[in-house]
Protein backbone atom coordinates (compact mmCIF):
# COMPACT_ATOMS: atom_id res chain seq x y z
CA UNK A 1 -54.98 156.50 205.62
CA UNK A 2 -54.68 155.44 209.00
CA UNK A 3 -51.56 156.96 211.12
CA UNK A 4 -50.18 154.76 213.38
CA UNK A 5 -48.78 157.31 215.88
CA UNK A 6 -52.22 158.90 215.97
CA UNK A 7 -54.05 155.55 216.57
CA UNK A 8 -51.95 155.22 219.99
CA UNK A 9 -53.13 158.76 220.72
CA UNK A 10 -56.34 157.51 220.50
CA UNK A 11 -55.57 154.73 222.47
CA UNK A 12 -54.01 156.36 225.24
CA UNK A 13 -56.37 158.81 225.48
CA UNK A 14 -59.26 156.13 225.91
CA UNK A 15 -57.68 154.26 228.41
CA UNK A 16 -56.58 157.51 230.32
CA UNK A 17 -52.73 156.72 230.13
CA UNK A 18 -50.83 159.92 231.38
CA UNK A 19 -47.18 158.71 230.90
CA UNK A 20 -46.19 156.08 228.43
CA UNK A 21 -42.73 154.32 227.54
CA UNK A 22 -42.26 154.10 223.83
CA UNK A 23 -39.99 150.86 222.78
CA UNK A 24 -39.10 150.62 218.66
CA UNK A 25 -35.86 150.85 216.97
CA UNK A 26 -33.34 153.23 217.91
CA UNK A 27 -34.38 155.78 215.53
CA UNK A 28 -38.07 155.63 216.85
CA UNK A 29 -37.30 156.30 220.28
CA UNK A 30 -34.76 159.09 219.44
CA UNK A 31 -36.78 160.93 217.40
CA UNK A 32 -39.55 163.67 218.77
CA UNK A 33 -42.49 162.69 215.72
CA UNK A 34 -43.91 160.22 218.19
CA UNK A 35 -43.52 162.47 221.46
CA UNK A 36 -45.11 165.08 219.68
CA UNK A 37 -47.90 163.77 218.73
CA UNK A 38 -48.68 162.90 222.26
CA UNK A 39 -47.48 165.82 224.10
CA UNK A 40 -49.75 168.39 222.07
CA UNK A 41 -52.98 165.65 223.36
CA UNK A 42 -51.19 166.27 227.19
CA UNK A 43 -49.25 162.49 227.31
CA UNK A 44 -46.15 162.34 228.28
CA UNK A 45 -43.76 159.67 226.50
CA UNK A 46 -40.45 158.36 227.84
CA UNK A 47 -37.87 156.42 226.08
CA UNK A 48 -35.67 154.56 228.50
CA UNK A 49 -31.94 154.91 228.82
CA UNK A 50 -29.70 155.46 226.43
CA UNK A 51 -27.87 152.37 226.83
CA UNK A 52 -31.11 150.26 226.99
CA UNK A 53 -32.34 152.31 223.76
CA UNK A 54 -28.75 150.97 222.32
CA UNK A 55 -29.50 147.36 223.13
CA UNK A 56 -33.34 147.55 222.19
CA UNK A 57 -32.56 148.78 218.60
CA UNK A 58 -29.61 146.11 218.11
CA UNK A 59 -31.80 143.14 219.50
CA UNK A 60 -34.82 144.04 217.23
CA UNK A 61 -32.40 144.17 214.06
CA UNK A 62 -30.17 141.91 214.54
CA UNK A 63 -32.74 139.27 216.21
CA UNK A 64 -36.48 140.04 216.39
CA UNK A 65 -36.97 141.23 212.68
CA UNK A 66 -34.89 137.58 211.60
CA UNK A 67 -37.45 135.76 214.03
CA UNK A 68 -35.08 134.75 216.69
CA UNK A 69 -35.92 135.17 220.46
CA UNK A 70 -33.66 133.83 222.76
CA UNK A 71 -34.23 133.38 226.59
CA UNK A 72 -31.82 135.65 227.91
CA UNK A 73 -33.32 138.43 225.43
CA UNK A 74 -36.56 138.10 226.36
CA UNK A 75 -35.71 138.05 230.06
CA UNK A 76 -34.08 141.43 229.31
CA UNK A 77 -36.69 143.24 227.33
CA UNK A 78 -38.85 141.96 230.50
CA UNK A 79 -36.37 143.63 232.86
CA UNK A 80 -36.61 146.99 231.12
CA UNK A 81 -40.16 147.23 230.72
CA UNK A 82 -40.49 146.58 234.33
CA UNK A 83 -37.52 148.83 235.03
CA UNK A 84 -39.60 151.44 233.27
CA UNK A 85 -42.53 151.15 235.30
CA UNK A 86 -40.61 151.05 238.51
CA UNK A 87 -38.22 154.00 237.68
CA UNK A 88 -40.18 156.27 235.48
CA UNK A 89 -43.90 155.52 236.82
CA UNK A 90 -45.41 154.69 233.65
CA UNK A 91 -48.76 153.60 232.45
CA UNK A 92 -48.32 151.57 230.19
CA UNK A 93 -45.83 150.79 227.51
CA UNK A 94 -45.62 151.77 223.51
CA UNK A 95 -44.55 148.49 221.40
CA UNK A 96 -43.67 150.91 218.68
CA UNK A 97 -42.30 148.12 216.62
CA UNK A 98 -44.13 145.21 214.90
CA UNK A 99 -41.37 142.35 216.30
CA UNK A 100 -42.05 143.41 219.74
CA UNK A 101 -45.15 141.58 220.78
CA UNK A 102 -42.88 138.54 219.57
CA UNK A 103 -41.35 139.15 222.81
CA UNK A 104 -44.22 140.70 225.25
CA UNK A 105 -47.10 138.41 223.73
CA UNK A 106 -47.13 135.99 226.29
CA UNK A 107 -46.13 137.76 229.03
CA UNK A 108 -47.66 139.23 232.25
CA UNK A 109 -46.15 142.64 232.94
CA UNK A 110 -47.11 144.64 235.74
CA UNK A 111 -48.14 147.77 233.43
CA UNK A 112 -50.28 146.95 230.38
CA UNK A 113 -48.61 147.27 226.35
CA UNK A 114 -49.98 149.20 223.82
CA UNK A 115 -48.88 146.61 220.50
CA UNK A 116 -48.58 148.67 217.20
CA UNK A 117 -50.06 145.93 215.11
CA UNK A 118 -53.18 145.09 217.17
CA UNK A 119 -54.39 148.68 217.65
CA UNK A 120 -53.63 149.31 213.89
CA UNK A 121 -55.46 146.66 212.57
CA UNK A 122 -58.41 147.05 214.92
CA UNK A 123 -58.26 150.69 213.96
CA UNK A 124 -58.70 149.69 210.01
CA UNK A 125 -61.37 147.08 210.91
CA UNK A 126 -63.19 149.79 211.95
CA UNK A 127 -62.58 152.33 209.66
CA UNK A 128 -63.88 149.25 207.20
CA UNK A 129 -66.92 148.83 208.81
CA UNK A 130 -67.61 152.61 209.35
């Protein structure tokens, strides 16, 4: 079994990310099992605001996880990933949730994403071939 929290580790640790900004539902972001896991490898992880937490976790369950993206909330998960990068110096940024990349996929951000499902498939590819 594969962990998914350990796979970014990896990850991070590869690429030589110092300072990351974890995005996932409210509960991901609040709790300290993800930080953790990090911080004992030296990698700091930041969560943004509470109030942009808030309106992360709504938007994934009430549209992202239904399929639904509108304009105006991509344009916002665009302005808080960039926020995060401008106000916390991040390196790059967690997409702790599988709907996420529905949103970041095709676009350019000026810090790079880390997407859960990409790394953890590539991960079990591996693992396969190994």
């Amino acid at each position: 079994m594969l962990s998914l929290v350990q796979v970014f580790v990896s990850e991070a640790k590869k690429k030589k990310f110092n300072k990351l900004l974890l995005f996932g539902t409210e509960g991901t972001m609040k709790d300290t099992y993800f930080k953790e896991l990090f911080e004992k490898e030296g990698i700091q992880v930041v969560t943004p605001s509470e109030e942009d937490c808030k309106w992360i976790g709504w938007y994934i369950e009430n549209e992202l996880e239904h399929g639904v993206i509108t304009k105006d909330t991509k344009e916002k998960f665009i302005e808080i990933a960039n926020k995060g990068y401008s106000d916390l110096g991040v390196d790059a940024i967690i997409l702790g949730c599988t709907e996420l990349p529905m949103v970041y996929g095709d676009v350019e951000l000026k810090i790079p994403t880390l997407d859960a499902t990409k790394i953890h498939i590539q991960n079990i590819i591996d693992e396969i071939l190994r």
